[in-house]
Protein backbone atom coordinates (compact mmCIF):
# COMPACT_ATOMS: atom_id res chain seq x y z
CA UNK A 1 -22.17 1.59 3.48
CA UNK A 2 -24.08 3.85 0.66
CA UNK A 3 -27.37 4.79 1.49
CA UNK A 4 -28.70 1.63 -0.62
CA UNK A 5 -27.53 -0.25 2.08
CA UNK A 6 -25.10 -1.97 -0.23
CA UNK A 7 -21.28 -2.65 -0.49
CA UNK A 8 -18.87 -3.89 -2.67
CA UNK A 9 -17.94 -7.69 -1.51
CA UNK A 10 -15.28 -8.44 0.70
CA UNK A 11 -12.42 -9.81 -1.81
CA UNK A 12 -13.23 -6.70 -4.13
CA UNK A 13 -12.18 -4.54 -1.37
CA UNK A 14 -9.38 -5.90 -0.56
CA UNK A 15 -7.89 -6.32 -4.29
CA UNK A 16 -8.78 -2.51 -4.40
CA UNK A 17 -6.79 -1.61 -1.67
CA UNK A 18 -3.98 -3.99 -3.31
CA UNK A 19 -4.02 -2.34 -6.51
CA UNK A 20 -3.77 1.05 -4.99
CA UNK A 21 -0.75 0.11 -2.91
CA UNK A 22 0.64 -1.18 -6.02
CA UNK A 23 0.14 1.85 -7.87
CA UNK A 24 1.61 3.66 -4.39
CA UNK A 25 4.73 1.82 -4.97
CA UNK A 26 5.14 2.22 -8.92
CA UNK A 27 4.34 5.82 -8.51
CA UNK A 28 7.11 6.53 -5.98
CA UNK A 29 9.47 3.80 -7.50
CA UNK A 30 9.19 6.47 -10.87
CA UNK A 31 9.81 9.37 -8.52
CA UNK A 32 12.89 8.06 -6.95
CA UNK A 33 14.49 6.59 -10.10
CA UNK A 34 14.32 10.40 -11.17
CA UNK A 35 15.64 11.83 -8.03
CA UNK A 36 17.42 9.47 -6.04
CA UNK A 37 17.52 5.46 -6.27
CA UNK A 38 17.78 5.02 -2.31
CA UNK A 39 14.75 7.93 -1.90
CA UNK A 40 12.39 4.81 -2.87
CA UNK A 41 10.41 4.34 0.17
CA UNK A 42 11.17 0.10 0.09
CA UNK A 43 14.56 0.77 0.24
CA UNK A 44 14.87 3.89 3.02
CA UNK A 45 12.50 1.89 4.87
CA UNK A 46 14.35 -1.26 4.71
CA UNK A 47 17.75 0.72 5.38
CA UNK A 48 15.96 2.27 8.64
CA UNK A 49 14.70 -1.09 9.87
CA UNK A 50 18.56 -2.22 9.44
CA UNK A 51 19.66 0.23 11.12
CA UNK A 52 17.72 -0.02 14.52
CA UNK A 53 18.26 -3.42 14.03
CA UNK A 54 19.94 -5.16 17.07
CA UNK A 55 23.57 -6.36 16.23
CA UNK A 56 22.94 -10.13 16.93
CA UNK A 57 19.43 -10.26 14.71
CA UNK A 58 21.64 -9.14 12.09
CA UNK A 59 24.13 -11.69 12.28
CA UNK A 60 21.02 -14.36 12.79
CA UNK A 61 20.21 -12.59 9.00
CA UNK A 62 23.65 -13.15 7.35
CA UNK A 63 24.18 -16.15 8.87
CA UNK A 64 20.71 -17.77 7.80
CA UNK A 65 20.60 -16.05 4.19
CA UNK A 66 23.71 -15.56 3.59
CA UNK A 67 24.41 -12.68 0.53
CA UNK A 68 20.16 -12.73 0.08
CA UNK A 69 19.30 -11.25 3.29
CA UNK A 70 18.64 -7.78 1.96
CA UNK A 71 16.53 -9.33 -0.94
CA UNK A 72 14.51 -11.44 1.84
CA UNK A 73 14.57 -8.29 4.29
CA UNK A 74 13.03 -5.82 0.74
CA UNK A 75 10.19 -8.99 -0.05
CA UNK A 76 9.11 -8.83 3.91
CA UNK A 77 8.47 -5.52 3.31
CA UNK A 78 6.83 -5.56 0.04
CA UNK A 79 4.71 -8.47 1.53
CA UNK A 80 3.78 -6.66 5.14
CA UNK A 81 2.62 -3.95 2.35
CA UNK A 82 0.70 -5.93 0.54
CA UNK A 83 -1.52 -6.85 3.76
CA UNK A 84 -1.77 -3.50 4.90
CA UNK A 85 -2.90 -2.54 1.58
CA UNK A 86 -5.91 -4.95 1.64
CA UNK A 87 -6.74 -3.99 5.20
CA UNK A 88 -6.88 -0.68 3.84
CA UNK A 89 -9.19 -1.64 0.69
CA UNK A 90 -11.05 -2.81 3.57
CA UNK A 91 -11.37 -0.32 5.72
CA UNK A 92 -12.35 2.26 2.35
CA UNK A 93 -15.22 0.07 2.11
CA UNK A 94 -16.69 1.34 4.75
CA UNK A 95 -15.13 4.70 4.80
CA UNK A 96 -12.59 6.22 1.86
CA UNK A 97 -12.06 8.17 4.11
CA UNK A 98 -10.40 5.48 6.22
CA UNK A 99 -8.26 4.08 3.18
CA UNK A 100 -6.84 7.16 2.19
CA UNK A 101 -5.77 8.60 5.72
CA UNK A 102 -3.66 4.79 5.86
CA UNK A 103 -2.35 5.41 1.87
CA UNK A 104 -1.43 8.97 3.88
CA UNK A 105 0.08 7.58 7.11
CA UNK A 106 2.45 5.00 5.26
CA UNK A 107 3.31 7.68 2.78
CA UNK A 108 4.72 9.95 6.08
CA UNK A 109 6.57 6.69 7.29
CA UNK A 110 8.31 6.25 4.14
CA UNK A 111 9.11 10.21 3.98
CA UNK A 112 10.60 10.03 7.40
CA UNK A 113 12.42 7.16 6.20
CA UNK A 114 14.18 8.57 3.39
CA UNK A 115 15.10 11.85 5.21
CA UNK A 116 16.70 9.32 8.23
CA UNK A 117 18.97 7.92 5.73
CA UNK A 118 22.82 9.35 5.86
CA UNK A 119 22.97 11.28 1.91
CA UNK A 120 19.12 12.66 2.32
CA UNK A 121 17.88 16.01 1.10
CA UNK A 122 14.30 17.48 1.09
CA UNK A 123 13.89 16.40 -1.94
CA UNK A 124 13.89 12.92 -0.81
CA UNK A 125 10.41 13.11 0.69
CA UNK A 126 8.58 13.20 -2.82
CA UNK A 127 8.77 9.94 -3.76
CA UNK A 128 7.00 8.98 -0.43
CA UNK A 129 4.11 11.64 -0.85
CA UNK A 130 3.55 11.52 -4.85
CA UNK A 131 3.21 7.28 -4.00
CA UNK A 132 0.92 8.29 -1.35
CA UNK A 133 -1.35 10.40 -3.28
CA UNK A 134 -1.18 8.05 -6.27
CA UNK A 135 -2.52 5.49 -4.04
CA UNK A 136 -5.11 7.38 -2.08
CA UNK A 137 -5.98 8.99 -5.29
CA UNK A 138 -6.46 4.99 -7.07
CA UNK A 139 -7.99 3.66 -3.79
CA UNK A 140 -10.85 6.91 -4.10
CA UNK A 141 -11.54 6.39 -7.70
CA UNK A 142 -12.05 1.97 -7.70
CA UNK A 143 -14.00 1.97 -4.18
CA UNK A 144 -16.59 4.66 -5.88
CA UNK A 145 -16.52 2.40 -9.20
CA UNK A 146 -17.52 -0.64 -7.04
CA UNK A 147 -19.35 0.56 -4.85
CA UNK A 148 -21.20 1.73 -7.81
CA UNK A 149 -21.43 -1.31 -9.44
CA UNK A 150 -22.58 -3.11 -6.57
CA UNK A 151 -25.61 -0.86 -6.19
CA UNK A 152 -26.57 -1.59 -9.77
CA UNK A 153 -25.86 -5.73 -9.03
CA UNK A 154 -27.84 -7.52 -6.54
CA UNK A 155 -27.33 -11.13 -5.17
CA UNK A 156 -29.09 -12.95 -5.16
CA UNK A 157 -31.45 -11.90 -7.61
CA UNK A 158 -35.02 -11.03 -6.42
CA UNK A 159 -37.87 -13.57 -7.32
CA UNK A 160 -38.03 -16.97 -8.97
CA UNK A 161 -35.33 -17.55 -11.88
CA UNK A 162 -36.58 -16.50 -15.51
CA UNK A 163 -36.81 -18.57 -18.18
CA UNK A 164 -37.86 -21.78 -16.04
């Protein structure tokens, strides 16, 4: 909270902690296509979660989705992200502080990710951390714009309507 006493509502926070983790993701998607496809943190994550994967859950996969169960494994993913991001557009609203040490932790899980996968190099890392700070970076600059914006707005307005 600003020292106004005022935040930015609910829903805004959480679409501003969705369009950071979206611009974490495009970010590092653009590194990786320039260093390494399978350095994208999506796809080392979703190779490290198969695996530590118990044998028989991954017949359960193949079995149920057949040829699609990497696509359905990739959209869980993208989907658990997608949550956590808005959690985190929550949390920034009280604290960016809060927002951007999440943006920071996820970008360490997907850099330990990519250097767990069989063909990694150091350089495999960046992705991760240049979608991280992309994100925290984003997630900084909207939560000060609407915060800002909120302390201009009030709601409900103050006194009797005008023009009555």
């Amino acid at each position: 909270m600003n020292a106004a006493g005022t935040r930015m509502p609910a829903w805004a926070a959480a679409l501003t902690g969705l369009v950071a983790g979206a611009v974490a993701l495009g970010a590092a998607q653009i590194v990786a296509g320039l260093i390494d496809p399978g350095a994208a943190p999506v796809v080392a994550v979703g190779g490290a979660i198969v695996d530590a994967t118990p044998a028989g859950v991954k017949e359960w996969a193949i079995r149920t989705f057949g040829s699609n169960d990497k696509p359905v494994l990739l959209g869980g993913i993208v989907v658990v992200l997608a949550l956590v991001a808005a959690g985190l557009g929550l949390l920034a609203r009280r604290r960016t502080a809060y927002g951007t040490l999440g943006l920071a932790l996820f970008g360490l899980v997907g850099a330990a990710a990519a250097l767990s996968r069989p063909d990694a190099g150091a350089a495999h890392v960046l992705p991760s951390l240049a979608g991280a700070a992309a994100g925290a970076w984003t997630l900084s600059r909207l939560t000060r714009r609407a915060t800002a914006a909120a302390r201009r707005t009030t709601w409900p307005p103050a006194g009797p309507p005008t023009g009555a």
